[in-house]
Protein backbone atom coordinates (compact mmCIF):
# COMPACT_ATOMS: atom_id res chain seq x y z
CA UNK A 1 0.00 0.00 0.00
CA UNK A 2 1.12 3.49 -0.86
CA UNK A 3 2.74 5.77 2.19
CA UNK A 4 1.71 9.15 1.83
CA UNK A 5 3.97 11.72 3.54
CA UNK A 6 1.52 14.72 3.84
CA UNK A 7 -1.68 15.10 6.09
CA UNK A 8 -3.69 17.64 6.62
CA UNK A 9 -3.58 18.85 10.67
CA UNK A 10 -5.61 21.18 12.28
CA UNK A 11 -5.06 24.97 13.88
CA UNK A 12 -6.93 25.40 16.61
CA UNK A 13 -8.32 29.09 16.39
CA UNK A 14 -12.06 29.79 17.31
CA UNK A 15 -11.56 33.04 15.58
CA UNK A 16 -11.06 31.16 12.15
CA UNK A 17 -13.92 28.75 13.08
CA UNK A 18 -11.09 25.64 14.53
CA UNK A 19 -12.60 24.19 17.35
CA UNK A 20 -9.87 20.97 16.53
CA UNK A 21 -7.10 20.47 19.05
CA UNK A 22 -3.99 21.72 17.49
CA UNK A 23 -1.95 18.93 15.00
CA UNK A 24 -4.93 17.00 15.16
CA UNK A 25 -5.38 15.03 12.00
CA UNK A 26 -8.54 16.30 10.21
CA UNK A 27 -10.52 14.49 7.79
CA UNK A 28 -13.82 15.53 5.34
CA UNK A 29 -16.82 15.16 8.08
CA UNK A 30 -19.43 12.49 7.32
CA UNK A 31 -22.93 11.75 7.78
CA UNK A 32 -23.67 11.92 11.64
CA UNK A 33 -20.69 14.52 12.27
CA UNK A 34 -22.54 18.06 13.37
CA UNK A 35 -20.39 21.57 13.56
CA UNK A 36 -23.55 23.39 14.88
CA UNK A 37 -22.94 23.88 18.33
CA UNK A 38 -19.64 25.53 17.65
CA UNK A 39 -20.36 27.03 14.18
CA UNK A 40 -22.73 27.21 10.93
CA UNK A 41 -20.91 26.50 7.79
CA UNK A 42 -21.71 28.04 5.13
CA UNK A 43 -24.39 26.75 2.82
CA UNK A 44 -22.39 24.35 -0.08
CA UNK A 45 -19.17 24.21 1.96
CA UNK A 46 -17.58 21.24 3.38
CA UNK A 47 -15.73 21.31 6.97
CA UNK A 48 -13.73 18.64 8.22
CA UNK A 49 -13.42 16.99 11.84
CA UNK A 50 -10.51 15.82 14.16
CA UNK A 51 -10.12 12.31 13.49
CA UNK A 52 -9.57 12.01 17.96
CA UNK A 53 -11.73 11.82 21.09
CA UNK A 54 -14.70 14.36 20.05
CA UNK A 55 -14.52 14.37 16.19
CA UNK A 56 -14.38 18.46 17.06
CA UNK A 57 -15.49 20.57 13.82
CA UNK A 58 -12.53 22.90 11.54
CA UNK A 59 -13.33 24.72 8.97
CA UNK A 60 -9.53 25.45 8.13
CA UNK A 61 -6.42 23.19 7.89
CA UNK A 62 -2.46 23.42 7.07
CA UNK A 63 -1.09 20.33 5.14
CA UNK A 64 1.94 19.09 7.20
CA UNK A 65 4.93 16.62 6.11
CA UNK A 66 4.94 13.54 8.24
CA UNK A 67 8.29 11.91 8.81
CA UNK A 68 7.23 7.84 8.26
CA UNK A 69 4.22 8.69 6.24
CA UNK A 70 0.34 7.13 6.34
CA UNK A 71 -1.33 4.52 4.45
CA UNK A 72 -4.86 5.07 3.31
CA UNK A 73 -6.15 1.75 5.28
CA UNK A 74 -4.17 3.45 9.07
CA UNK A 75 -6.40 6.99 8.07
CA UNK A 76 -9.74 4.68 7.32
CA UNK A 77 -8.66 2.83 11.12
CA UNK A 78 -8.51 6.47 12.55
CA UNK A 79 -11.59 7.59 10.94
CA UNK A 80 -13.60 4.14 12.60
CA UNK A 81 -12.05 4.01 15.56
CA UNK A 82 -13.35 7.72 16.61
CA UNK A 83 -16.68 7.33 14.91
CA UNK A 84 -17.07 4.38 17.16
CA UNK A 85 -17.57 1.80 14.03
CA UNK A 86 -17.67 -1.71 14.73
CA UNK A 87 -15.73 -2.35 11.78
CA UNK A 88 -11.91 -1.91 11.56
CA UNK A 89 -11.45 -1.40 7.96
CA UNK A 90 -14.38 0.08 5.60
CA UNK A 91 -14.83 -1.11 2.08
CA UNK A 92 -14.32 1.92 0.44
CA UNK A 93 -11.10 2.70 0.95
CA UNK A 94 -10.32 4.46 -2.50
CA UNK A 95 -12.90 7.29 -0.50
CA UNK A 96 -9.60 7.41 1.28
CA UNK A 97 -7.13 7.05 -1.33
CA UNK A 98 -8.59 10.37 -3.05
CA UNK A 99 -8.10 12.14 -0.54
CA UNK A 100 -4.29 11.77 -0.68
CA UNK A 101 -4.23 12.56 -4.10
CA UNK A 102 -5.93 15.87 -3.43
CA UNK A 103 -3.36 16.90 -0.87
């Protein structure tokens, strides 16, 4: 599997609309994941979450170098593991895979 060596982190900064503990990982949010006690995103925008304890809403990120890199399958773990999935591993990891490339 392909090691990716950037990721995107979060700043926190309520100003800027960052609830996310800062150098958390973020991720795109998904169905379930809710920004509207901290903030209202703007209608047609995407915000992402901290992939930790929380899943706290950011609308802003900074892509950071990572030393060993990530694989798309230890990001899809992450991404389970904090939305309290009883799977390990979803089935769609190219979801994941993408959004690598984009970075």
């Amino acid at each position: 599997m392909i090691r990716y060596d950037k990721i995107l982190v979060s700043i926190y900064s309520p100003e800027l609309d960052s609830y996310a503990n800062q150098g958390d990982i973020l991720f795109l949010s998904q169905k379930g994941d809710s920004a509207k006690q901290l903030f209202k995103p703007r209608r047609g925008t995407s915000y992402f979450v901290a992939l930790s304890d929380g899943r706290k809403p950011s609308a802003i990120g900074v892509i950071k170098t990572i030393k060993d890199g990530i694989t798309a399958e230890n990001l899809a773990k992450l991404d389970c593991m904090t939305r309290n999935k009883k799977t390990a591993i979803p089935d769609n990891l190219e979801v994941y895979e993408k959004i690598f490339r984009t970075y």
